[in-house]
N, C-alpha and C. Protein backbone atom coordinates (compact mmCIF):
# COMPACT_ATOMS: atom_id res chain seq x y z
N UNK A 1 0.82 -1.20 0.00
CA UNK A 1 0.00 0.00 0.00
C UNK A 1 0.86 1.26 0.00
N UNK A 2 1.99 1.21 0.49
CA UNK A 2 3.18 2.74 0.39
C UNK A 2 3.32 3.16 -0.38
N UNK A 3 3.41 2.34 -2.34
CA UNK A 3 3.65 3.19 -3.10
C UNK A 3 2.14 3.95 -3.75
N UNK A 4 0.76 2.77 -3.40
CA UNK A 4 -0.32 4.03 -3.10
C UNK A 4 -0.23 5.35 -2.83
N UNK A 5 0.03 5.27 -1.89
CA UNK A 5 -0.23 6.52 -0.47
C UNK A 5 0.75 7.27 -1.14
N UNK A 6 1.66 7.02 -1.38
CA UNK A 6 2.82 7.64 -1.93
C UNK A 6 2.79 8.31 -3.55
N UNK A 7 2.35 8.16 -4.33
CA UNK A 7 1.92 8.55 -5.39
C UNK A 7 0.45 9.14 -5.27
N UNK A 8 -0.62 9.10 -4.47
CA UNK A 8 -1.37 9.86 -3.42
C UNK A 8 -1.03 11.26 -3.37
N UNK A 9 0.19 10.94 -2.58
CA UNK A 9 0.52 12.12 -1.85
C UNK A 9 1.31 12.96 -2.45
N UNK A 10 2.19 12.38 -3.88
CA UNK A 10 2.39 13.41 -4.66
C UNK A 10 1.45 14.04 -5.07
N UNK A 11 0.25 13.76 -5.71
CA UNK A 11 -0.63 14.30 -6.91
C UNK A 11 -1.53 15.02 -6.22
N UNK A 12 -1.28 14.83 -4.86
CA UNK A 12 -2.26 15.38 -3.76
C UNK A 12 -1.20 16.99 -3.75
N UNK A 13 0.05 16.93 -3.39
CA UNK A 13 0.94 18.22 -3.20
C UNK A 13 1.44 18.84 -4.15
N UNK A 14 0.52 18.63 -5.32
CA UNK A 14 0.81 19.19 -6.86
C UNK A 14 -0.79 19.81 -7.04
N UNK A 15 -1.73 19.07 -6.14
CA UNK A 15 -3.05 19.96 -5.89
C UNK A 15 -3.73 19.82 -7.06
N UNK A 16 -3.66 18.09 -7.59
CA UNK A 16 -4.23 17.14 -8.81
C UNK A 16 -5.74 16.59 -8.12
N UNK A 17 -5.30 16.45 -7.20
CA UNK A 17 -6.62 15.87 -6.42
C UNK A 17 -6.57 15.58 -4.94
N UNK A 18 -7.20 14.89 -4.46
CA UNK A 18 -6.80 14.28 -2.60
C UNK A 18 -7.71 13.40 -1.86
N UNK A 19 -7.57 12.53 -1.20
CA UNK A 19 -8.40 11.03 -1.08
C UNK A 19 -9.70 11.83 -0.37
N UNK A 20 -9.33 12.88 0.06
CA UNK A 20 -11.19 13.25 0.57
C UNK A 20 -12.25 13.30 -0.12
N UNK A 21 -13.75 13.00 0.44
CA UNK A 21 -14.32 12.52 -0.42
C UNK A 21 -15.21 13.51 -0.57
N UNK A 22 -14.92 15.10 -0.10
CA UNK A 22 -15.41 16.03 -0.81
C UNK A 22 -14.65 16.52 -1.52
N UNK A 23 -13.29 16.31 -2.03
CA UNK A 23 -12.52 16.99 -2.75
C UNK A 23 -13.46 17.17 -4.21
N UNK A 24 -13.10 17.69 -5.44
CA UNK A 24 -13.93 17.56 -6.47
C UNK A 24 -13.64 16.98 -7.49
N UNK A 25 -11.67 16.53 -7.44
CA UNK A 25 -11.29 15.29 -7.80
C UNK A 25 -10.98 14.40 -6.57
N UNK A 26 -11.55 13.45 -6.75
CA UNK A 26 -10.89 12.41 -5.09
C UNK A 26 -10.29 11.46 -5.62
N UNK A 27 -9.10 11.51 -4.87
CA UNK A 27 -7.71 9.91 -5.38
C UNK A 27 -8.30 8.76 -4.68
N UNK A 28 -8.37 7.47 -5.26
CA UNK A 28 -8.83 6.35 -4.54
C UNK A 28 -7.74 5.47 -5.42
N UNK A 29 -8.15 4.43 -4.47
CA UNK A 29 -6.57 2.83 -4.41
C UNK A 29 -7.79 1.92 -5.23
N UNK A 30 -7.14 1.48 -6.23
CA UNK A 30 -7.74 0.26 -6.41
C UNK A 30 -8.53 0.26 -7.67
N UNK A 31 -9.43 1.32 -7.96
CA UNK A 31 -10.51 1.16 -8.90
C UNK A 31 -11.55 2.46 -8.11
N UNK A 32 -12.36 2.96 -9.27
CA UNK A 32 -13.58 3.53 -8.89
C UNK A 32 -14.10 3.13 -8.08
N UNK A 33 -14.39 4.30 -6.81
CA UNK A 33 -15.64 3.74 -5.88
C UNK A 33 -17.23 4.30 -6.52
N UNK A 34 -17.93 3.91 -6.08
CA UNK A 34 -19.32 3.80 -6.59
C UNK A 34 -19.23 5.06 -7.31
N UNK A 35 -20.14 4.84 -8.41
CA UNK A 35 -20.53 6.06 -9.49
C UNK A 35 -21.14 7.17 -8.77
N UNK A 36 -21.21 7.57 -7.66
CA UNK A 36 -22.00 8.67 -6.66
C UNK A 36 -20.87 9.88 -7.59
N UNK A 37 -19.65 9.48 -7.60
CA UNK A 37 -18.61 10.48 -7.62
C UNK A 37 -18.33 10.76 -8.80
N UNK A 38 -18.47 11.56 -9.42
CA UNK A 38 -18.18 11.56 -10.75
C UNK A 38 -16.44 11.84 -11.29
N UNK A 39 -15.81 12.39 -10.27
CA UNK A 39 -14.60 12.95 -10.94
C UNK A 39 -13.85 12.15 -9.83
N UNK A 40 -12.81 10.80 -10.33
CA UNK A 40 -12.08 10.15 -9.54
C UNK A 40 -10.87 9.85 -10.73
N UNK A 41 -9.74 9.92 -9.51
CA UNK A 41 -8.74 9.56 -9.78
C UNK A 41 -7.97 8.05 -9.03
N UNK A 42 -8.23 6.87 -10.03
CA UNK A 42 -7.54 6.02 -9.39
C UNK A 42 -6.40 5.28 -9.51
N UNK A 43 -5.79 5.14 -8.36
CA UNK A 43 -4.21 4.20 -8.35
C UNK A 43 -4.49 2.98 -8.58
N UNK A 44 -3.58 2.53 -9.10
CA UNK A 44 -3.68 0.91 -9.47
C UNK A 44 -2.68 -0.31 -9.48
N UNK A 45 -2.21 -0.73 -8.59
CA UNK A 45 -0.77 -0.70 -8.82
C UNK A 45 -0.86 -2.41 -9.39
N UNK A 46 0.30 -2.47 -10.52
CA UNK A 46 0.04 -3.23 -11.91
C UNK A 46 1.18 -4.45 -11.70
N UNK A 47 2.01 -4.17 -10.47
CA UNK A 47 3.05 -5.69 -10.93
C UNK A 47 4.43 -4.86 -10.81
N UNK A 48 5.43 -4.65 -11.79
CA UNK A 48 6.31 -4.31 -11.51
C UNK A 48 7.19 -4.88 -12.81
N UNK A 49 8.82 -4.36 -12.66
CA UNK A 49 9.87 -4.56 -13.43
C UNK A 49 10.44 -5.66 -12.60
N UNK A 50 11.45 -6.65 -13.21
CA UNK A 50 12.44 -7.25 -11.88
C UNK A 50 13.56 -6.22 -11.17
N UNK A 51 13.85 -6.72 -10.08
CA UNK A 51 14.79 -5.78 -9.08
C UNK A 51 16.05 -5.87 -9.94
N UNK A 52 16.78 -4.23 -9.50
CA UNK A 52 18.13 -4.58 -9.95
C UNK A 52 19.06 -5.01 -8.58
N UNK A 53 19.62 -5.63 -8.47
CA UNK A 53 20.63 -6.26 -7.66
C UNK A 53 22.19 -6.18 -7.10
N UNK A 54 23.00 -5.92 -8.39
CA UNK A 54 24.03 -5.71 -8.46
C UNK A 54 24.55 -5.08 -6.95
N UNK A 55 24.47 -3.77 -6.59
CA UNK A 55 25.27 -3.20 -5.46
C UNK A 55 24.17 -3.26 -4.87
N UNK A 56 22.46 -2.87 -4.34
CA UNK A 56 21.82 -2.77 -3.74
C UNK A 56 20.61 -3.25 -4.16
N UNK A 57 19.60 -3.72 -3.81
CA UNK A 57 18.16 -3.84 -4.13
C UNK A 57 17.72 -2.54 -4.30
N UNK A 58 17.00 -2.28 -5.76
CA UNK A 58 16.25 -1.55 -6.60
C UNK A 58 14.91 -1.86 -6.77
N UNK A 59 13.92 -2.07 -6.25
CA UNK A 59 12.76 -1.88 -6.75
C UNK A 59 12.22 -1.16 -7.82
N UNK A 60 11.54 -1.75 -9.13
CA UNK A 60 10.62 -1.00 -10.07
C UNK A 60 9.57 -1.50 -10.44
N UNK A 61 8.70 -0.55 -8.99
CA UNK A 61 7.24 -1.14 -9.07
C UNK A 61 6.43 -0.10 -10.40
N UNK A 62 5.56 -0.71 -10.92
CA UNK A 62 4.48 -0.12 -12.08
C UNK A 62 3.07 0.28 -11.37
N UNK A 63 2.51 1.14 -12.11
CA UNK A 63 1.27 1.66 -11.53
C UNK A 63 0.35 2.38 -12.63
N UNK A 64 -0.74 2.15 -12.74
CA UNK A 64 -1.86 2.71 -13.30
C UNK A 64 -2.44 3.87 -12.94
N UNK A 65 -2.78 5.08 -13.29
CA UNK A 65 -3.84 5.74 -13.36
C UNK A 65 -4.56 5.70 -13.77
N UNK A 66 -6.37 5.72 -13.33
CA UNK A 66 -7.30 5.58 -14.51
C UNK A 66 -8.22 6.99 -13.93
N UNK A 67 -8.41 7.80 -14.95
CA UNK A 67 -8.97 9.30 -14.71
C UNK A 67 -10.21 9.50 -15.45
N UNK A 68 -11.28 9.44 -14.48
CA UNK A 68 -12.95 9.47 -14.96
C UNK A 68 -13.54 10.88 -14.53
N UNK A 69 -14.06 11.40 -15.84
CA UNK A 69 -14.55 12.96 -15.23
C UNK A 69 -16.33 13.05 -16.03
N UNK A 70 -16.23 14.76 -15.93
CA UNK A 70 -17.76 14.42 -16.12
C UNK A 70 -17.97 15.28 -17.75
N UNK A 71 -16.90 15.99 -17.62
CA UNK A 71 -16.73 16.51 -19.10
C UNK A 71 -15.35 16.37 -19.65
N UNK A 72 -15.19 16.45 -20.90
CA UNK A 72 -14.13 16.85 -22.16
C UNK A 72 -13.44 18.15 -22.37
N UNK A 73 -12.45 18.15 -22.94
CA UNK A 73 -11.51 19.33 -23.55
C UNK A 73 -10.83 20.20 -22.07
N UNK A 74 -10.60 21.55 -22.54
CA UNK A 74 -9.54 21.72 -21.90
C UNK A 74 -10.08 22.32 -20.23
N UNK A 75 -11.38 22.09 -19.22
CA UNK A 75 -11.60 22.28 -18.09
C UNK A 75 -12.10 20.79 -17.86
N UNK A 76 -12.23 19.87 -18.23
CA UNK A 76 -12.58 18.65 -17.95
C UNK A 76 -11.57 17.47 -17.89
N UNK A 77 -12.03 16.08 -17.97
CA UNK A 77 -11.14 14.99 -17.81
C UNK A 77 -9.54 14.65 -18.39
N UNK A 78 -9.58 15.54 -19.90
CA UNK A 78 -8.35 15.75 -20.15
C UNK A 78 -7.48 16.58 -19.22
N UNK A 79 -8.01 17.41 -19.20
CA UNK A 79 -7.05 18.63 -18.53
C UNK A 79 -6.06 17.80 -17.13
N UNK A 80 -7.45 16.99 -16.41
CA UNK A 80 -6.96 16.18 -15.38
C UNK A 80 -5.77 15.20 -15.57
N UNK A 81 -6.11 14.82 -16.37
CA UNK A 81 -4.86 14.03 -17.58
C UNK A 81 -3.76 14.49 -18.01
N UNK A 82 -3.61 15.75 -18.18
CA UNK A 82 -2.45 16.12 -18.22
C UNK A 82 -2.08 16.68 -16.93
N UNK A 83 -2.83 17.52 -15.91
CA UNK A 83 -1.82 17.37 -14.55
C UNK A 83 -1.34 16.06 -13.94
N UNK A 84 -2.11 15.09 -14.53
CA UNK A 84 -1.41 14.42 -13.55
C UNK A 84 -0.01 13.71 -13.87
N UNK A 85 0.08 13.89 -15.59
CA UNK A 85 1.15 13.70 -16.15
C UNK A 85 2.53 14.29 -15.60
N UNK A 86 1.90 16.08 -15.56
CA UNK A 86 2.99 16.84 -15.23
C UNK A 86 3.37 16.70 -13.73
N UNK A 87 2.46 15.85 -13.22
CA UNK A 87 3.00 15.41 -11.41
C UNK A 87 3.56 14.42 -11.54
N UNK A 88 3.71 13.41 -12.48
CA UNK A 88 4.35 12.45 -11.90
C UNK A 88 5.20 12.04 -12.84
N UNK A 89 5.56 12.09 -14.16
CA UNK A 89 6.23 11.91 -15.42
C UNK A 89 7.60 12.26 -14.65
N UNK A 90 8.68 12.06 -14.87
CA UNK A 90 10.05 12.30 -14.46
C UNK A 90 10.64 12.87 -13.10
N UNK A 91 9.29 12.68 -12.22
CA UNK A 91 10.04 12.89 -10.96
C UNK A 91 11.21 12.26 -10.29
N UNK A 92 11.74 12.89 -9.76
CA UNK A 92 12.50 11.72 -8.78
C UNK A 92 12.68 12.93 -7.24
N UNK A 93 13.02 12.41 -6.49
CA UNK A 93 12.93 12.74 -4.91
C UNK A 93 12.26 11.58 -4.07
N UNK A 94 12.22 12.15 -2.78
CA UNK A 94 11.53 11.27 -1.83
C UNK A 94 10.33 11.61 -1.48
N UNK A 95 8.99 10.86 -1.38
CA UNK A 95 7.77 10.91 -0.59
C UNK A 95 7.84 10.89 0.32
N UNK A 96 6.86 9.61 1.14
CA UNK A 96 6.99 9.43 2.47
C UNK A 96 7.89 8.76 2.97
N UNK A 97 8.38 7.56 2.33
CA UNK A 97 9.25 6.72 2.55
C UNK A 97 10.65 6.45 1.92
N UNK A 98 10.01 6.20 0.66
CA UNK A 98 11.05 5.90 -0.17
C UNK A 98 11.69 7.49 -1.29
N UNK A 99 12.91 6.85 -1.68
CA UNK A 99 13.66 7.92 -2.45
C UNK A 99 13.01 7.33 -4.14
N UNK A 100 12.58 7.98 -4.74
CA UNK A 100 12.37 7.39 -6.29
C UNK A 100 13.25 7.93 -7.05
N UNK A 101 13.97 7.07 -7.82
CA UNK A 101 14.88 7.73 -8.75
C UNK A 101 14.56 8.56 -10.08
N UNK A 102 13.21 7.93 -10.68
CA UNK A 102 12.71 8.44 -11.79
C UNK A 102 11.51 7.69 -12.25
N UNK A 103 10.40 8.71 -11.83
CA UNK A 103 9.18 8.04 -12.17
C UNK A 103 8.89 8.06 -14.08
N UNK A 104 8.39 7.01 -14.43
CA UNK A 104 8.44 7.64 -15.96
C UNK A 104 7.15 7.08 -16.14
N UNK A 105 6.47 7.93 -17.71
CA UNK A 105 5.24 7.52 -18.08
C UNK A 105 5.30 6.45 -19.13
N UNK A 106 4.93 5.36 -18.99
CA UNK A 106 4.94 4.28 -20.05
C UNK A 106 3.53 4.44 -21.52
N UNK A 107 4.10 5.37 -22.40
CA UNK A 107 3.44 5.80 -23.25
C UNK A 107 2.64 6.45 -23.25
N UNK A 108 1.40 6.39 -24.46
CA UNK A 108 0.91 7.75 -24.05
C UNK A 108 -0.52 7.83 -22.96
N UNK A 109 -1.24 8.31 -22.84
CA UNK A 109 -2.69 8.41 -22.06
C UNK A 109 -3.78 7.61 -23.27
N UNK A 110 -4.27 6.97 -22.83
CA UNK A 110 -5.20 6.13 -23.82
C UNK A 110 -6.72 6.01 -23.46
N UNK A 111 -7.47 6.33 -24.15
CA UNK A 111 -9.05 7.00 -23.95
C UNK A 111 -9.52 5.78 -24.00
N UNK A 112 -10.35 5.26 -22.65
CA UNK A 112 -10.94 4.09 -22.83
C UNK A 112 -12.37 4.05 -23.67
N UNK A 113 -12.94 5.11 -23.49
CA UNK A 113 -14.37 4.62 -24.10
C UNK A 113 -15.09 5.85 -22.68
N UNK A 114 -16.18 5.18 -22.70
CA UNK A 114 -17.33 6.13 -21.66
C UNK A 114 -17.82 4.94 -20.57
N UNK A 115 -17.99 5.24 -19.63
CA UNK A 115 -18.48 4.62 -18.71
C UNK A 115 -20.17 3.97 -18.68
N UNK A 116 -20.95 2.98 -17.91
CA UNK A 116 -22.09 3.20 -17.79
C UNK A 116 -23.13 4.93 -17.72
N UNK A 117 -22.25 5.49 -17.39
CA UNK A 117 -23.04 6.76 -17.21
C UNK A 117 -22.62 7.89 -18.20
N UNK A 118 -21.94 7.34 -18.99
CA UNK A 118 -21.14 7.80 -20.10
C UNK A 118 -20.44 9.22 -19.38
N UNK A 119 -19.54 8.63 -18.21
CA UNK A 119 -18.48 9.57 -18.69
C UNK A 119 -17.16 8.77 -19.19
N UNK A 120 -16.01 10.08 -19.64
CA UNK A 120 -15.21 9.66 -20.27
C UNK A 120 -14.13 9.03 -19.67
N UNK A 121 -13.14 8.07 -19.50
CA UNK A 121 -12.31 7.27 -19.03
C UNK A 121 -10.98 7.36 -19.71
N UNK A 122 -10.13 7.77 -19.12
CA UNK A 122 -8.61 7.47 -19.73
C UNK A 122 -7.82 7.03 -18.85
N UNK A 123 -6.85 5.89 -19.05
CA UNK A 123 -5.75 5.21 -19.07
C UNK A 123 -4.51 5.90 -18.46
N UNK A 124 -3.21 5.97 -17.61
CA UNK A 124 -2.04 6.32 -18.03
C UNK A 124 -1.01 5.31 -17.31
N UNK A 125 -0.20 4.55 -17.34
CA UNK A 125 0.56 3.42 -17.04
C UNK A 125 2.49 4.11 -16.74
N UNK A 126 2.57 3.75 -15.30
CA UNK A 126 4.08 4.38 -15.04
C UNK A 126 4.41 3.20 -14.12
């Protein structure tokens, strides 16, 4: 759950969103919570790279964003899509715990389609 909370708490101190559930984007672990909410941002965490080894253990864990809003173009679900790019695409520093050397975005943002309630859904994989 750390690198949750931790990628959380970046996108939260870049002021992308924040797990409260009046925020008007709210970060959640795992997947969408119930459709009540229309504008969610969720973590997903996907598996990982193998460790590098050599002088120290390296961890390179992978993670999903999936970003559901209630409108399009540039004050809606995209827009969200690209902050959250610009929060987390090539960071490196420390969160709560750990030091990250370099977060990177694994291609581009990919538009899933529309939801039951037809809003719009996009993809981003780091």
């Amino acid at each position: 759950m750390a690198l949750l909370e931790e990628i959380s708490r970046r996108l939260s101190t870049q002021a992308v969103g924040s797990t409260s559930s009046t925020a008007a984007w709210q970060i959640v672990f795992r997947g969408f919570v119930p459709s009540t909410k229309h504008q969610q941002i969720a973590i997903v965490p996907t598996g990982g790279f193998q460790q590098f080894t050599e002088r120290a253990p390296i961890e390179r864990p992978t993670f999903q964003i999936l970003v559901r809003g209630q409108s399009t173009g540039s004050t809606g679900v995209e827009a969200k899509v690209k902050g959250v790019i610009d929060a987390l695409n090539f960071f490196d520093g420390s969160l709560l715990s750990w030091p990250y050397v370099d977060i990177q975005r694994q291609g581009d943002a990919i538009y899933l389609g529309r939801d039951e309630e037809e809003r719009p859904l996009y993809s981003l994989n780091f």
